[in-house]
N, C-alpha and C. Protein backbone atom coordinates (compact mmCIF):
# COMPACT_ATOMS: atom_id res chain seq x y z
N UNK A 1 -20.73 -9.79 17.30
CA UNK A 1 -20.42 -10.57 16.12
C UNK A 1 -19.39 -9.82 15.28
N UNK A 2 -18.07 -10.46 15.10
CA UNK A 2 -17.30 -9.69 14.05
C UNK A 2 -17.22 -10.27 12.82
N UNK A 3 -17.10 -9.41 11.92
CA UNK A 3 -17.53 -9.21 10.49
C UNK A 3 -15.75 -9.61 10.15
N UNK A 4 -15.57 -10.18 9.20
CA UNK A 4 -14.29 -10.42 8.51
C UNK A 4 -14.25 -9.73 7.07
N UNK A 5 -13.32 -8.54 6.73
CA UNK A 5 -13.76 -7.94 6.17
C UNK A 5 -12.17 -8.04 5.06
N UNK A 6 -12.15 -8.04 3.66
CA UNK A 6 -10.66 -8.01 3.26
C UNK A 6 -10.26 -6.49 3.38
N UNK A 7 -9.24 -6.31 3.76
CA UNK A 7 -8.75 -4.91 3.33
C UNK A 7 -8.30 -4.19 2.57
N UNK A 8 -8.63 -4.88 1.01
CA UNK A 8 -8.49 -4.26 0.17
C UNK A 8 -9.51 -3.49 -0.18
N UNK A 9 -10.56 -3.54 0.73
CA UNK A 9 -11.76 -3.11 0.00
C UNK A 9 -11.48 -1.36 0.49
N UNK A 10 -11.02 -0.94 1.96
CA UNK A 10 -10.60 0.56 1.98
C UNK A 10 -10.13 1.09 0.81
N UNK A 11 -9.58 0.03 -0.10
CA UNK A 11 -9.04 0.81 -1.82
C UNK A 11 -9.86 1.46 -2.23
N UNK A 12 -9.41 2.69 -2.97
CA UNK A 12 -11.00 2.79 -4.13
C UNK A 12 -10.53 1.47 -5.18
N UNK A 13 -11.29 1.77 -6.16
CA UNK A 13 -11.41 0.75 -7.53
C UNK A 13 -10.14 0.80 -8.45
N UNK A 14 -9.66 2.02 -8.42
CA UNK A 14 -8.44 2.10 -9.22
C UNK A 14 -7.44 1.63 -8.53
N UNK A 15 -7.23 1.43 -7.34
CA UNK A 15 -5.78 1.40 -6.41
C UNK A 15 -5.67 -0.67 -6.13
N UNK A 16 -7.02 -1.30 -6.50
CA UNK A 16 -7.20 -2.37 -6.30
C UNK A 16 -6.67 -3.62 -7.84
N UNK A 17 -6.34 -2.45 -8.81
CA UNK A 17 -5.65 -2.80 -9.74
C UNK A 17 -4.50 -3.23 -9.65
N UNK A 18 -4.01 -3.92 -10.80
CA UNK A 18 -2.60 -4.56 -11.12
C UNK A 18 -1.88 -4.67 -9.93
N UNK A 19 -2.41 -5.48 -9.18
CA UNK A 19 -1.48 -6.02 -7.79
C UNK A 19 -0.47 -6.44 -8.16
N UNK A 20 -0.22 -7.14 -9.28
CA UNK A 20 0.77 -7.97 -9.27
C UNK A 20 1.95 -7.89 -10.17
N UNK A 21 1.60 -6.09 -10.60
CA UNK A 21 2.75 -5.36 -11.19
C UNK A 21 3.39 -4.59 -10.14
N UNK A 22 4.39 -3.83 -10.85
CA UNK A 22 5.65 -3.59 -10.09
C UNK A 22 4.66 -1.84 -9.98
N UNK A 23 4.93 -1.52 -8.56
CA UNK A 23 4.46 0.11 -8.41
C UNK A 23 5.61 0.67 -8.52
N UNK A 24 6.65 0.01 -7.67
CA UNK A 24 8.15 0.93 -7.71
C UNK A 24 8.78 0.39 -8.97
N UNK A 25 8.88 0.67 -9.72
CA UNK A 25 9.80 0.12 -11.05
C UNK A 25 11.05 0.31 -11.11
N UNK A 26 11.70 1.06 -10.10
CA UNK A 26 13.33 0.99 -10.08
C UNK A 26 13.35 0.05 -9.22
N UNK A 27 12.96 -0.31 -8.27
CA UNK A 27 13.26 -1.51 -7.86
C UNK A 27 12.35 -3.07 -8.30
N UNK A 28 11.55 -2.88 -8.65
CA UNK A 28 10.64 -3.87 -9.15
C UNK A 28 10.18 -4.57 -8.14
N UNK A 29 9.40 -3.71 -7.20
CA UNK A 29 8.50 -3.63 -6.17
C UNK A 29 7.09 -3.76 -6.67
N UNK A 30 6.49 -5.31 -5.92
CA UNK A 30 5.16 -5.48 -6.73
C UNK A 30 3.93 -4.77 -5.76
N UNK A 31 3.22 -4.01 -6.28
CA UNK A 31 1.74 -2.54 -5.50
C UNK A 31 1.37 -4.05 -4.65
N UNK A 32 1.57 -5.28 -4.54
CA UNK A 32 0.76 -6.35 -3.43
C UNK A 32 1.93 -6.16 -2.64
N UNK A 33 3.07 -6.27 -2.83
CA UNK A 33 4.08 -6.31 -2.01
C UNK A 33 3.75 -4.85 -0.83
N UNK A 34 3.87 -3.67 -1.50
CA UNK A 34 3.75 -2.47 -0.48
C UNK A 34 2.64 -2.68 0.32
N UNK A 35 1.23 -3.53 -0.42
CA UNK A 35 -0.05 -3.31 0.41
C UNK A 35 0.49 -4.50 1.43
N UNK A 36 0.50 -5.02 1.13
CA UNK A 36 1.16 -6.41 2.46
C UNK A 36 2.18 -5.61 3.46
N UNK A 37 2.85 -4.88 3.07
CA UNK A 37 3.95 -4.33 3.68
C UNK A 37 3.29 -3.47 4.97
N UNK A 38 2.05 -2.41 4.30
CA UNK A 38 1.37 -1.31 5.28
C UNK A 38 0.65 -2.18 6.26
N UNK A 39 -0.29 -3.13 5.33
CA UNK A 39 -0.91 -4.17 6.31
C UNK A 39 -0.09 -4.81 7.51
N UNK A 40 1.15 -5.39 7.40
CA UNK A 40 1.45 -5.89 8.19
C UNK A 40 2.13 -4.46 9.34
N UNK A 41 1.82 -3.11 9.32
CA UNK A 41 2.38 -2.18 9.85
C UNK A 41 2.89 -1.22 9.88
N UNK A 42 3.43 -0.90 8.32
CA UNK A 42 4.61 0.04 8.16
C UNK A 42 3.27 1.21 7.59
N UNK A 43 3.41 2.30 8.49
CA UNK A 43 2.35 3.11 8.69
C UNK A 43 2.93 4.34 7.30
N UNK A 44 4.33 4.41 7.60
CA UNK A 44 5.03 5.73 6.87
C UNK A 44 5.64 5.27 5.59
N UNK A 45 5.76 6.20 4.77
CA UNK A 45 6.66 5.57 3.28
C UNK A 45 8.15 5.16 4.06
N UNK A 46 9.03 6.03 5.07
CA UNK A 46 10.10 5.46 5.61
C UNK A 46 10.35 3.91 6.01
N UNK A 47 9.05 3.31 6.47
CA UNK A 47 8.54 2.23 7.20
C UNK A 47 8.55 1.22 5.89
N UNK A 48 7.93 1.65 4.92
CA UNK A 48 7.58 1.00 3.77
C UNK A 48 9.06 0.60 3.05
N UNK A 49 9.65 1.68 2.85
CA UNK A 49 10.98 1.69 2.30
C UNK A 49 11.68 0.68 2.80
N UNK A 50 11.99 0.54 4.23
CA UNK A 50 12.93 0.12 4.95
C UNK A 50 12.27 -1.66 4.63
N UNK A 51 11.38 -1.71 4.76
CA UNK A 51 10.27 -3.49 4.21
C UNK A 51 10.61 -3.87 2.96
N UNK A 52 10.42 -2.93 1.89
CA UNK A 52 10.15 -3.32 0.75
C UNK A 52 11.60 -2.73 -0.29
N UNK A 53 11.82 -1.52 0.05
CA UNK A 53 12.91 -1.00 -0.88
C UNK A 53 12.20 -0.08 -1.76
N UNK A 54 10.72 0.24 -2.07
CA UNK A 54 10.22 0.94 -2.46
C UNK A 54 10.39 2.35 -2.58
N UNK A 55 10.70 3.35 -3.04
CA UNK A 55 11.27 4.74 -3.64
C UNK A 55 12.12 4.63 -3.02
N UNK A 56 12.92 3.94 -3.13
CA UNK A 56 14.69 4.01 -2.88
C UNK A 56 15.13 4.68 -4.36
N UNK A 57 14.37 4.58 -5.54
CA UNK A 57 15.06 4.97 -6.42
C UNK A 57 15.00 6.48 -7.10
N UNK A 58 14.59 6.86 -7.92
CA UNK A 58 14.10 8.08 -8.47
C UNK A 58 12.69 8.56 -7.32
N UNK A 59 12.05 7.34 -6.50
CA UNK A 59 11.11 8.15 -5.50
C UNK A 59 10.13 8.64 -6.69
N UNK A 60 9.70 8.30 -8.03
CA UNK A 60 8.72 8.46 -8.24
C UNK A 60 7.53 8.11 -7.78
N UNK A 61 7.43 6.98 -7.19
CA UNK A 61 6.08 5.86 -6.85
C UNK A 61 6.20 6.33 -5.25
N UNK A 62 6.41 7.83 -5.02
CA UNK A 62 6.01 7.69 -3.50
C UNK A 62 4.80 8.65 -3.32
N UNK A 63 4.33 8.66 -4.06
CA UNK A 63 2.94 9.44 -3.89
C UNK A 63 1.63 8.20 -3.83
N UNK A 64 2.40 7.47 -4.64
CA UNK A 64 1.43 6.32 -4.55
C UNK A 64 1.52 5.23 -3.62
N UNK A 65 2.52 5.25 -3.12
CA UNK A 65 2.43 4.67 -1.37
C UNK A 65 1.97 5.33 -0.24
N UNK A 66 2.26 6.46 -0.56
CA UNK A 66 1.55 7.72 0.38
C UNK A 66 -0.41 7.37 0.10
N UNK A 67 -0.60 7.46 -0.74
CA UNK A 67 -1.58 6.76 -0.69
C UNK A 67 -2.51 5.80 -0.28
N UNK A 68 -1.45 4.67 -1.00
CA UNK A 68 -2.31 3.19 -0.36
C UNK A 68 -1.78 3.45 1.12
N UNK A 69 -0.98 3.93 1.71
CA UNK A 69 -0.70 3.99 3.48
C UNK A 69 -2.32 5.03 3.53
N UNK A 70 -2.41 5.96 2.73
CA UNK A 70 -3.71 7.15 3.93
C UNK A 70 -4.80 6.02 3.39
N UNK A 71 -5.18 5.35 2.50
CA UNK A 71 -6.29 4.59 2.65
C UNK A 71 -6.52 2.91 3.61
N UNK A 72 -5.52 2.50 3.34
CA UNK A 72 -5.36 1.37 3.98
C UNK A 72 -5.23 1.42 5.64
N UNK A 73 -4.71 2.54 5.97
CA UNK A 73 -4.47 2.75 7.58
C UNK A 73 -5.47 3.73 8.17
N UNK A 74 -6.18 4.41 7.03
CA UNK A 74 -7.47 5.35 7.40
C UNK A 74 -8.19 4.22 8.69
N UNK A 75 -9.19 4.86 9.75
CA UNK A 75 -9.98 4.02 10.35
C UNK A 75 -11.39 3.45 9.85
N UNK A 76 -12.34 2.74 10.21
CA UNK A 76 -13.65 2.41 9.58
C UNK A 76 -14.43 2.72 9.63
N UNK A 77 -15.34 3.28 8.86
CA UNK A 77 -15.99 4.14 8.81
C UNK A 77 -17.25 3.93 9.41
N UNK A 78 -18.03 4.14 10.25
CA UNK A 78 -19.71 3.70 10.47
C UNK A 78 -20.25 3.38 9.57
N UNK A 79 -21.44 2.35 9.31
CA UNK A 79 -22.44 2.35 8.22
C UNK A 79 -23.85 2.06 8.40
């Protein structure tokens, strides 16, 4: 039996915030846009970049894609 599970839930609680603001703000890259972006594959911030345009700019907001990529692409955990 498979379980249908959203994948936002690998978020913690803070990272599941303001989807629908901009994470990259030099480009005005919306944090749903990058998570859609990893989801659909792009494993690396390079990957992400090249999808979205995300730290193309000052590269502040790449810690925080580095992120949602190690949680979102992490594997599942037993329970």
């Amino acid at each position: 039996m498979s379980q249908t599970t959203d994948p936002l839930d690998k978020l913690p609680p803070i990272l599941r915030k303001n989807l629908e603001q901009n994470l990259c703000t030099c480009n005005e890259v919306l944090k749903i846009d990058i998570i859609n972006a990893i989801l659909d594959g792009a494993t690396t911030v390079g990957e992400v970049k090249k999808q979205t345009y995300a730290t193309t700019g000052t590269g502040c907001c790449t810690q925080q894609v580095e992120r949602l990529i190690e949680c979102l692409c992490s594997p599942e955990k037993e329970k």
